[in-house]
N, C-alpha and C. Protein backbone atom coordinates (compact mmCIF):
# COMPACT_ATOMS: atom_id res chain seq x y z
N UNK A 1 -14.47 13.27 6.09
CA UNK A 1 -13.30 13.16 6.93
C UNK A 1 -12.51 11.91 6.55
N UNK A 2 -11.39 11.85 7.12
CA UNK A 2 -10.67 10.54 6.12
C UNK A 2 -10.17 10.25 7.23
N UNK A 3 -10.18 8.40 6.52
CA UNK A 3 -9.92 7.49 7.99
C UNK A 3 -8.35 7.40 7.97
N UNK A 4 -8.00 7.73 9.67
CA UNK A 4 -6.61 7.99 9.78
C UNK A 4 -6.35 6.60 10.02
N UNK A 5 -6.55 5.48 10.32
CA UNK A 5 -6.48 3.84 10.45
C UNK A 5 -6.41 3.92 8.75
N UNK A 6 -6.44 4.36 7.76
CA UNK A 6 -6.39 4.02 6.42
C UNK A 6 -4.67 4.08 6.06
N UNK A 7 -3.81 2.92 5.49
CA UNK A 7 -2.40 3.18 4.68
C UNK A 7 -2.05 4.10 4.11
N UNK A 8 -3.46 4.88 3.01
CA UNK A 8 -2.86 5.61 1.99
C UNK A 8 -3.27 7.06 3.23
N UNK A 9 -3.71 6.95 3.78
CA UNK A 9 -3.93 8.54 4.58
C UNK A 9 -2.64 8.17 5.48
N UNK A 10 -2.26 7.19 5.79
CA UNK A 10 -0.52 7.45 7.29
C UNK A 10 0.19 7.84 6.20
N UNK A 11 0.09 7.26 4.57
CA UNK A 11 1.24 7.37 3.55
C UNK A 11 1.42 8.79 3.56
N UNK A 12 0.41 9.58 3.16
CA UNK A 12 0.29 11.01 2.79
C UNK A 12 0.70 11.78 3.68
N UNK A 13 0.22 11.42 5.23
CA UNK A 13 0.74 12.08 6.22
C UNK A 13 2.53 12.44 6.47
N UNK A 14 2.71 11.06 5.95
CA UNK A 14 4.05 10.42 6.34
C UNK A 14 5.20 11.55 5.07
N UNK A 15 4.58 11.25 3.83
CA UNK A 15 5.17 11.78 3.18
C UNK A 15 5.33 13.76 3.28
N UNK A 16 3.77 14.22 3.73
CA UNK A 16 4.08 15.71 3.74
C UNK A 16 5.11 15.76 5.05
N UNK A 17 4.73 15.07 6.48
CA UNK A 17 5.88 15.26 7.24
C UNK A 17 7.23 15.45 6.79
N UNK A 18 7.20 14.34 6.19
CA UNK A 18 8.86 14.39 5.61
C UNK A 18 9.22 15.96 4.88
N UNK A 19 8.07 16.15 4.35
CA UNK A 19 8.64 17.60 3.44
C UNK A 19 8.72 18.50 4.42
N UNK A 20 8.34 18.74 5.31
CA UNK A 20 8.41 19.71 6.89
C UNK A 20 9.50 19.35 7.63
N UNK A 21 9.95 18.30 7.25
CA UNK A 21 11.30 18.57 8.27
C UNK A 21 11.70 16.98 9.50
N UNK A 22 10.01 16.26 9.63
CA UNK A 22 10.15 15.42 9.97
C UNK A 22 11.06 14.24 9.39
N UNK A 23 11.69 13.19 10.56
CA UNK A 23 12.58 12.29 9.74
C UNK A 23 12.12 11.22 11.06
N UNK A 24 12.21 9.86 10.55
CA UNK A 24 12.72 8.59 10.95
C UNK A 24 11.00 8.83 11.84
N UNK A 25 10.85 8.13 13.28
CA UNK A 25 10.15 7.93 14.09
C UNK A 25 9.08 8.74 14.06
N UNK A 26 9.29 10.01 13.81
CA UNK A 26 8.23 11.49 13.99
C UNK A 26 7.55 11.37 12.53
N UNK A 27 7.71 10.30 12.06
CA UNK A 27 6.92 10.94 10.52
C UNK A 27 5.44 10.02 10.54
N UNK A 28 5.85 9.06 11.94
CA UNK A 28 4.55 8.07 12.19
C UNK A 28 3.82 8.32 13.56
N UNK A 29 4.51 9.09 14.34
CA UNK A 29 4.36 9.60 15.51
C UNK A 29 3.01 9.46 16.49
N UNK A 30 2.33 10.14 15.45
CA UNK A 30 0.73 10.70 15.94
C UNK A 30 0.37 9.61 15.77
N UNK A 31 0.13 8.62 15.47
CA UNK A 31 -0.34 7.31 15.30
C UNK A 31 -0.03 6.32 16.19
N UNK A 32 -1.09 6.02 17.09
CA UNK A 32 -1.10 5.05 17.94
C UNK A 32 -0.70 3.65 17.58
N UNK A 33 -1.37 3.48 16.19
CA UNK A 33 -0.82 1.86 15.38
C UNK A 33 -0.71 2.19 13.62
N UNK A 34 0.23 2.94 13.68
CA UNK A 34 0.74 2.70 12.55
C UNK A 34 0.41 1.64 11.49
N UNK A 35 -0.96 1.76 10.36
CA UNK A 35 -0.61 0.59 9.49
C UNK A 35 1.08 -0.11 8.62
N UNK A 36 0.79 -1.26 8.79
CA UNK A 36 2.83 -1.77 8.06
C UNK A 36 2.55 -1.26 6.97
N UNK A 37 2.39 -0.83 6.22
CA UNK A 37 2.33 -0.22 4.69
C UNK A 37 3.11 1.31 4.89
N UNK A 38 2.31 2.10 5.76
CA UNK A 38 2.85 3.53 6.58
C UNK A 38 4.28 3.18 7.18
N UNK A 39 4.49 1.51 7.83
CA UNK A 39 5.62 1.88 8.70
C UNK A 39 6.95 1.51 7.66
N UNK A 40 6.11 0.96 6.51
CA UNK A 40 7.81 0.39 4.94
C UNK A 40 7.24 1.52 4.10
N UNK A 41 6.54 2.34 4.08
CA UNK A 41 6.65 3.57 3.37
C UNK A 41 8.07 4.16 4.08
N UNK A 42 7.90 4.82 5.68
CA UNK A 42 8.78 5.77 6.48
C UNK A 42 9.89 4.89 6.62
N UNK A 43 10.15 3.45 6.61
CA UNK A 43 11.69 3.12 6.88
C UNK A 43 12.19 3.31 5.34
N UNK A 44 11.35 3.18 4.02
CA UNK A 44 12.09 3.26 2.73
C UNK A 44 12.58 5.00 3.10
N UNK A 45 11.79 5.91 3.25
CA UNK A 45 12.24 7.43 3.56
C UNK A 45 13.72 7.42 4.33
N UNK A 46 13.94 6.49 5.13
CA UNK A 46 14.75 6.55 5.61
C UNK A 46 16.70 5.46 5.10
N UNK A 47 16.21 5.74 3.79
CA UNK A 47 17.30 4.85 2.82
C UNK A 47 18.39 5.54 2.90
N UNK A 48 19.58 5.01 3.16
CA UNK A 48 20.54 5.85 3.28
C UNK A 48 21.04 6.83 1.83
N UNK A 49 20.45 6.64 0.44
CA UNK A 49 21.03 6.92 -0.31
C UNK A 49 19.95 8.02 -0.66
N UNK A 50 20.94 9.33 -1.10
CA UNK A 50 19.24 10.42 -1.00
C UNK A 50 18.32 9.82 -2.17
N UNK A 51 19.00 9.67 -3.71
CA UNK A 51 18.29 9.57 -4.95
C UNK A 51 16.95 8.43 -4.33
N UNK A 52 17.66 7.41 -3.43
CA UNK A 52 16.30 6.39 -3.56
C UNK A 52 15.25 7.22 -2.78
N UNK A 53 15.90 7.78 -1.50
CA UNK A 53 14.55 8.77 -0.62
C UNK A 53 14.05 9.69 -1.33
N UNK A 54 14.46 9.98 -2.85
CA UNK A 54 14.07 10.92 -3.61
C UNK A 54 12.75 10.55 -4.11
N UNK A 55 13.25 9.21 -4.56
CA UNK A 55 12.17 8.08 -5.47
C UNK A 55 10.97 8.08 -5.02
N UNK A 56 10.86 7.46 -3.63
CA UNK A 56 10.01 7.04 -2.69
C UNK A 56 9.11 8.09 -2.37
N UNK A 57 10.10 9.46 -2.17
CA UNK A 57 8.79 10.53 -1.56
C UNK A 57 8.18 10.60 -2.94
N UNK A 58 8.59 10.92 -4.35
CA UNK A 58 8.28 11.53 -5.43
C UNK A 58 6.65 10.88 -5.86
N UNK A 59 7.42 9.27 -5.75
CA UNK A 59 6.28 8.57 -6.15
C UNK A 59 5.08 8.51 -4.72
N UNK A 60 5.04 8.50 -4.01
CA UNK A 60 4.19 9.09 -2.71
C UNK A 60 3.16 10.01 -3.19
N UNK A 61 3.92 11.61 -2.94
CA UNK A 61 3.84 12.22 -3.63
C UNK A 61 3.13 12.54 -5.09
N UNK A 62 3.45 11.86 -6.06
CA UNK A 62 2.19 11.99 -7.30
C UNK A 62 1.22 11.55 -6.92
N UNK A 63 1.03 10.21 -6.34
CA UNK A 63 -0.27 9.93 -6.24
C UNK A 63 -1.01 10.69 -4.93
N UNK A 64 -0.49 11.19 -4.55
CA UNK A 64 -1.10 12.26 -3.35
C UNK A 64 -1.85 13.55 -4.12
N UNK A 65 -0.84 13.61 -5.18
CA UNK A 65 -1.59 15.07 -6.30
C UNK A 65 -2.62 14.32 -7.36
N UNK A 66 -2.17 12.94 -7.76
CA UNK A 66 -3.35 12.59 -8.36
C UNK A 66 -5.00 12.38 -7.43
N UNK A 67 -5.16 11.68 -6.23
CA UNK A 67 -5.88 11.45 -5.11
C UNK A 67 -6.75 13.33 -5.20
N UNK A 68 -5.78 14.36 -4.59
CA UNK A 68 -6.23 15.62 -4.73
C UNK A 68 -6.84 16.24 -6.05
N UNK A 69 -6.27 16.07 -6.94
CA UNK A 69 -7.10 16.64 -8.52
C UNK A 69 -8.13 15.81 -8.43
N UNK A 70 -8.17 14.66 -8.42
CA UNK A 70 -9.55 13.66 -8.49
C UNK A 70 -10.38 14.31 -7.57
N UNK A 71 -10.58 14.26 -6.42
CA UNK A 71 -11.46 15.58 -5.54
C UNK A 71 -12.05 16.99 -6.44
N UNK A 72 -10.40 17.47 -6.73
CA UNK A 72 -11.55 18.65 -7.54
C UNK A 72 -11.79 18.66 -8.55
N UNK A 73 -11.79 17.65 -9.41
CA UNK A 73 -12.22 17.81 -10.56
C UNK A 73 -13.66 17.46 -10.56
N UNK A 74 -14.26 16.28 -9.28
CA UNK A 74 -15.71 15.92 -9.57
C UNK A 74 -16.42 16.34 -9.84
């Protein structure tokens, strides 16, 4: 089970929210205390310019697919 008090698990969270539709406040929501890493991940998501919110999820994102292949490849 993975610790939801962990950065890179609010990151991942934070980032699939965003691909569902979540924005701004709701992408940290479920989290009683937000680690600051999770909460300057979701305010960069929230850059006014799309290309940089592009950046931010993308790179999120790979390492979320690298994290997952590492699992199944063991």
């Amino acid at each position: 089970m993975s610790n939801l008090a962990s950065p890179d698990f609010q990151r991942a969270f934070a980032a699939v929210s965003y691909l569902v539709g979540q924005r701004e406040a709701g992408l940290l929501a479920p989290f009683a205390a937000p680690h600051e890493e999770a909460s300057s991940f979701a305010r960069r998501l929230s850059h006014p310019e799309r290309e940089r919110r592009a950046e931010v999820l993308a790179r999120e994102l790979s390492r979320l697919a690298l994290a997952l292949e590492a699992r199944l490849v063991k």
